[in-house]
Protein backbone atom coordinates (compact mmCIF):
# COMPACT_ATOMS: atom_id res chain seq x y z
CA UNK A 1 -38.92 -7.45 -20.60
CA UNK A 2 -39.14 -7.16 -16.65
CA UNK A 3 -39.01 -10.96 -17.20
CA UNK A 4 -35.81 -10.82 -19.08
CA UNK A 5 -34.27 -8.63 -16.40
CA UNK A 6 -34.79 -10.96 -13.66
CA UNK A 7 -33.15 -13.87 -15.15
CA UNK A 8 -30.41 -11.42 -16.38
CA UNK A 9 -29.92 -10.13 -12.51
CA UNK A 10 -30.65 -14.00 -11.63
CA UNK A 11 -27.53 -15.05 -13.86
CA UNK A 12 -24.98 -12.40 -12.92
CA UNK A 13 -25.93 -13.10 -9.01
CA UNK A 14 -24.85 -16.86 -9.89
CA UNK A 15 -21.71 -15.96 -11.81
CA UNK A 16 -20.47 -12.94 -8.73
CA UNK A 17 -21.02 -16.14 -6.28
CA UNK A 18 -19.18 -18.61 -8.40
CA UNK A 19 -16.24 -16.27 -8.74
CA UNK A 20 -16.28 -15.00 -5.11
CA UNK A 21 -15.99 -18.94 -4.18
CA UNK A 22 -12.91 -19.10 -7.38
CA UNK A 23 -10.70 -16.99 -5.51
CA UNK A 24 -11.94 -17.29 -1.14
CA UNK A 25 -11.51 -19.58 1.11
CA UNK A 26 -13.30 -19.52 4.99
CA UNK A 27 -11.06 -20.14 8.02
CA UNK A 28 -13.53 -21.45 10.62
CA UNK A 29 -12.64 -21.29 14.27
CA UNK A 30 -15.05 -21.40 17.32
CA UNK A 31 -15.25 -18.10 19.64
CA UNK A 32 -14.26 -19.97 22.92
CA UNK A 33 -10.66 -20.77 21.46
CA UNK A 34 -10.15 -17.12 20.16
CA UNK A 35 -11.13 -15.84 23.64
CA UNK A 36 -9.03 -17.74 25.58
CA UNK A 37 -5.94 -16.14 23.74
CA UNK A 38 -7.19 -12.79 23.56
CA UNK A 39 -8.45 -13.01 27.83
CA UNK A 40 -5.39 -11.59 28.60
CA UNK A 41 -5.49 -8.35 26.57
CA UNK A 42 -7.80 -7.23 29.80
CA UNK A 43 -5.60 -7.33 32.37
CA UNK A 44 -4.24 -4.11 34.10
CA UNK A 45 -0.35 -5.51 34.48
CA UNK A 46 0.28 -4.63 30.69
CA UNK A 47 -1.51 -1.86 29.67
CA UNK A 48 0.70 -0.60 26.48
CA UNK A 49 1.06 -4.24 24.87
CA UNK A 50 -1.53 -6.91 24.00
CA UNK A 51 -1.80 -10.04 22.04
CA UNK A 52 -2.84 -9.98 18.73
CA UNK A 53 -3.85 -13.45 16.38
CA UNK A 54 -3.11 -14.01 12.55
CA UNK A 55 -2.72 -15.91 10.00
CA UNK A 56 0.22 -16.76 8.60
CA UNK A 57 1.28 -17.83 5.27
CA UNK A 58 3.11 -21.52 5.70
CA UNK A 59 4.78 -20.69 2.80
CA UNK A 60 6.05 -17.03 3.21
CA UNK A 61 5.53 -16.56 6.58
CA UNK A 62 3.67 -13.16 5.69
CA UNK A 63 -0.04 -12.10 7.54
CA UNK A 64 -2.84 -13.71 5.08
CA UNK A 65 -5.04 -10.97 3.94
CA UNK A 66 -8.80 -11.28 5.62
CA UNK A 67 -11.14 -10.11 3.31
CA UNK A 68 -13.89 -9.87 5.66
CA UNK A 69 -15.54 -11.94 9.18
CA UNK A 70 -18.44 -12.33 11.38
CA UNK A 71 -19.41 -14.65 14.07
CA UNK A 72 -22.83 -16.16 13.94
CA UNK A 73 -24.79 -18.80 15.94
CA UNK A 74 -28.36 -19.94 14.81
CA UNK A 75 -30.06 -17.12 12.88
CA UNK A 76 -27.63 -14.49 15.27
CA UNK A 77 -25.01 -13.05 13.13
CA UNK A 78 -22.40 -9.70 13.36
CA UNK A 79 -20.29 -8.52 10.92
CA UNK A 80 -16.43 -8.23 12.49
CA UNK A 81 -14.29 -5.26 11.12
CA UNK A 82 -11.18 -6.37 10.00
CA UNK A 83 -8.47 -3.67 10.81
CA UNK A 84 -5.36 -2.48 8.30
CA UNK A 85 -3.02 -5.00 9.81
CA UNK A 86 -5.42 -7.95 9.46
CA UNK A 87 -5.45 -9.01 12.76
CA UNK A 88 -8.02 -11.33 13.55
CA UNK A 89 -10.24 -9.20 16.42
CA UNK A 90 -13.66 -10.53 18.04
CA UNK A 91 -15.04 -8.97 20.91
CA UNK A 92 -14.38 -10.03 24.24
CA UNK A 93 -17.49 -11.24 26.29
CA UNK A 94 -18.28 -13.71 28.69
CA UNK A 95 -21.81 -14.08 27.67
CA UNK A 96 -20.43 -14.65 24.27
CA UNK A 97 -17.82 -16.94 25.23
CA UNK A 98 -21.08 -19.13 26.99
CA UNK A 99 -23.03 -19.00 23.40
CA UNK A 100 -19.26 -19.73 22.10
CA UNK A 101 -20.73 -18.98 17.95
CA UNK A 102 -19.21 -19.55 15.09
CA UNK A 103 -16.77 -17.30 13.93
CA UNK A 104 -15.96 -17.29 10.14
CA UNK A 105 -12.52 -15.25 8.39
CA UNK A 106 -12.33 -15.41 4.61
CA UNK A 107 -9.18 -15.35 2.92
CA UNK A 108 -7.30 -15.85 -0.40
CA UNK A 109 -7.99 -19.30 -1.59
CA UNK A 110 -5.03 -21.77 -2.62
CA UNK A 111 -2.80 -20.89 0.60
CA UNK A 112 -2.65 -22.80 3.66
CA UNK A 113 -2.52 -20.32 6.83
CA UNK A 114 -1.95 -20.91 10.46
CA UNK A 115 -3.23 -19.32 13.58
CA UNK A 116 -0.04 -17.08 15.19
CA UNK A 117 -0.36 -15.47 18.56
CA UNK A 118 1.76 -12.34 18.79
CA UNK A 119 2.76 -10.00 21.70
CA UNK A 120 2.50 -6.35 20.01
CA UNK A 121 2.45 -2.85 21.03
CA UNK A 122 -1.10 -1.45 21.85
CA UNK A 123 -1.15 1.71 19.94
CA UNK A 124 0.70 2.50 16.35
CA UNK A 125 3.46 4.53 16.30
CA UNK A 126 4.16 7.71 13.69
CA UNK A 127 7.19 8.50 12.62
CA UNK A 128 8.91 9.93 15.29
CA UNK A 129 9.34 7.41 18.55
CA UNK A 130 12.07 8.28 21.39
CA UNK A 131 13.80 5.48 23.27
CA UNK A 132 11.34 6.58 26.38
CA UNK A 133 8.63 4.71 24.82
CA UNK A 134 9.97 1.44 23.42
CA UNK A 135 12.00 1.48 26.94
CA UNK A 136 8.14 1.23 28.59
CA UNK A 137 7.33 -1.25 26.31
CA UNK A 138 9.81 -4.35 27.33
CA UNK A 139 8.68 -4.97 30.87
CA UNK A 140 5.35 -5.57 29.93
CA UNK A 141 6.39 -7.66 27.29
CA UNK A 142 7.94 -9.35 29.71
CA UNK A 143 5.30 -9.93 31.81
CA UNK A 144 3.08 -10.34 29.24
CA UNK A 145 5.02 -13.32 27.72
CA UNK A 146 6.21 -14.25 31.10
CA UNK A 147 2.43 -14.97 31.49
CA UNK A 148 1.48 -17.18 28.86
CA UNK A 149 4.42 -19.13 29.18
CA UNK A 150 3.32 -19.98 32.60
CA UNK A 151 4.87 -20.16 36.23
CA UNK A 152 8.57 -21.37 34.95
CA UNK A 153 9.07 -19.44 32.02
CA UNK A 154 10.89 -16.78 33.89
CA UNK A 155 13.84 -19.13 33.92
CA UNK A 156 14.54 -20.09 30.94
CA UNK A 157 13.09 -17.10 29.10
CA UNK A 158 15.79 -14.73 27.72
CA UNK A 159 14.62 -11.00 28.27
CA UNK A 160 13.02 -8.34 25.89
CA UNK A 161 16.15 -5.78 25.23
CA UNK A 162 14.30 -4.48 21.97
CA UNK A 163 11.55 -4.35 19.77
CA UNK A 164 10.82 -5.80 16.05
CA UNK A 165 9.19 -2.78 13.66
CA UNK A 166 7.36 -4.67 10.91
CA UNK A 167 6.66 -2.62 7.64
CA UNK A 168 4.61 -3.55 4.69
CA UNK A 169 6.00 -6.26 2.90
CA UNK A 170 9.11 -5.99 1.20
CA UNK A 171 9.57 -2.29 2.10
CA UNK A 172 13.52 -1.66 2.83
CA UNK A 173 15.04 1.77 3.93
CA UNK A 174 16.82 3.19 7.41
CA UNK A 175 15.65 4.31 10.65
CA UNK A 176 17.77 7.83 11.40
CA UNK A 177 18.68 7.60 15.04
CA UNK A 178 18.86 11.34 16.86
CA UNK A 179 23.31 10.63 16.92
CA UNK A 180 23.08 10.24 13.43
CA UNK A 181 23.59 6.66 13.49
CA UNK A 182 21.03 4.49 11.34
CA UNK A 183 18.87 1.57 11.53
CA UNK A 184 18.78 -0.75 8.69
CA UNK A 185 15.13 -1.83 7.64
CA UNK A 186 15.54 -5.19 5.54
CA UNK A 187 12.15 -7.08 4.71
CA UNK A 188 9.69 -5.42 5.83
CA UNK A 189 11.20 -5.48 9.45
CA UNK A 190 13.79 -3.32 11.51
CA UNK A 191 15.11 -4.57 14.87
CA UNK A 192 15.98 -1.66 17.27
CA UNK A 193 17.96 -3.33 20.50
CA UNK A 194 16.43 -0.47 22.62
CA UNK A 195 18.80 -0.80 26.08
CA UNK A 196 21.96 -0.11 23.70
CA UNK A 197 20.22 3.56 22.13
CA UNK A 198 21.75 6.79 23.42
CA UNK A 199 19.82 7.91 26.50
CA UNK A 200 17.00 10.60 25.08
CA UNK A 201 17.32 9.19 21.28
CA UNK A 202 14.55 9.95 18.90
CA UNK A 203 14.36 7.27 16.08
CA UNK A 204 12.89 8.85 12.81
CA UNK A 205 10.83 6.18 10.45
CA UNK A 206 10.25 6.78 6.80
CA UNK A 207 6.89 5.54 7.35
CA UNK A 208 5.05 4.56 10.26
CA UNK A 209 5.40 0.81 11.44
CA UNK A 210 2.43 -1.72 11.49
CA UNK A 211 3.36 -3.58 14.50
CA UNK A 212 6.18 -3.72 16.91
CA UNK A 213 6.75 -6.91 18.40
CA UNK A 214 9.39 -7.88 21.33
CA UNK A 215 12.85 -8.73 20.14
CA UNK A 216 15.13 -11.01 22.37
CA UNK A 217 18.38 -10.61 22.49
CA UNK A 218 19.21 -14.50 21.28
CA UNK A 219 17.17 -13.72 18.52
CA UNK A 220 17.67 -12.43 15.39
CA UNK A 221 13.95 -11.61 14.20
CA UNK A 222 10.98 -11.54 15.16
C-alpha cells in the first residue's frame, strides 16, 4: 500500500510539472543589465518618480503577467516578490551586481514579450489626487528622462505637461474634476494635461490608478 502511494504521489508530481511547463514560459535576463536600468531609481534629484521594467505583450502592447521570479547563481538562490502591477523588481546591490546571477521571470507561454523601461510615479495614488501633486511630479520626470536620454536630450525633448493614469485593462469610465468638468478614461488609460487644470483642482478616480506615467504634450498616449 505505502508502495502504491509513492508511485501515486510519484505520478501526479510528473503530471503538475508537465502541465506547469504546458502553459509557462521563463524570461531569462542577467542581474547586471537589470541594474543598470534600475541605478537610477537611487538618486536624490527625483525622489517621487522612478523607473520601473516590464514586459510587454508584442502583440497587445499590455504588461505580461509574471507568475513568479528569483535570481540564483551556483547553489545561491532568492525568491523575488512580484508586486500587483507586475513590474519586474530585483534588489539593488553592488555586491550583487559583481556576482551579476541569474535572474529568472516566468510568464504565460505562447506570447512573445519585450523588456520596456518606464518612468512612473513612486507611490500609488487613491482616489482622490489634487493638481498639487501631479504638478510635483513633471519636473522630475523631466529630469529623470532628461537623464537617461543623456547630455542633449534637453533639446530636442518636448516637456512633461501631464501625466498618463493606466487602469486595469479595458476598464473605461471618467475622472470628475473639482469644476465639474470630466476626464474621459478610454482603455485602460486617462491622460490628465496637468498645467491646463484649474489652480487647487481635486481629480476624483473611480478606482485607484496602477501607474502614472509622464505624458508629453506631442503625444497622444503613453
Amino acid at each position: 500500500m505505502a508502495k502504491n502511494s509513492f508511485l501515486l504521489a510519484a505520478c501526479a508530481a510528473a503530471l503538475l510539472g508537465a502541465s506547469t511547463q504546458s502553459w509557462a514560459q521563463n524570461i531569462e535576463m542577467r542581474y547586471s543589465n537589470l541594474f543598470s536600468k534600475l541605478k537610477h531609481n537611487v538618486e536624490s534629484s527625483h525622489p517621487d518618480v522612478q523607473i520601473a521594467l516590464y514586459l510587454i505583450d508584442q502583440q497587445t502592447g499590455q504588461t505580461c503577467v509574471v507568475h513568479k521570479g528569483w535570481m540564483q547563481k551556483e547553489e545561491h538562490y532568492e525568491a523575488l516578490v512580484i508586486p500587483a502591477d507586475n513590474a519586474l523588481v530585483v534588489p539593488l546591490d553592488n555586491n550583487l551586481r559583481q556576482a551579476n546571477p541569474d535572474v529568472t521571470f516566468v510568464i504565460n507561454d505562447g506570447i512573445v514579450c519585450d523588456l520596456s523601461m518606464q518612468v512612473i510615479a513612486a507611490k500609488p495614488f487613491g482616489t482622490s489626487v489634487t493638481k498639487a501633486e501631479l504638478v510635483a511630479l513633471l519636473p522630475q520626470m523631466d529630469t529623470l528622462l532628461s537623464d537617461l536620454g543623456g547630455m542633449f536630450s534637453s533639446w530636442f525633448m518636448p516637456e512633461v505637461t501631464g501625466v498618463v493614469l493606466h487602469f486595469n485593462q479595458g476598464r473605461s469610465g471618467v475622472i470628475e474634476v473639482s469644476d465639474n468638468s470630466t476626464i474621459a478614461i478610454q482603455d485602460g488609460k486617462a491622460i490628465v494635461n496637468v498645467k491646463e487644470l484649474p489652480e487647487n483642482a481635486v481629480l476624483r478616480l473611480p478606482y485607484p490608478a496602477e501607474k502614472v506615467t509622464p505624458w508629453l504634450a506631442s503625444s497622444s498616449s503613453s
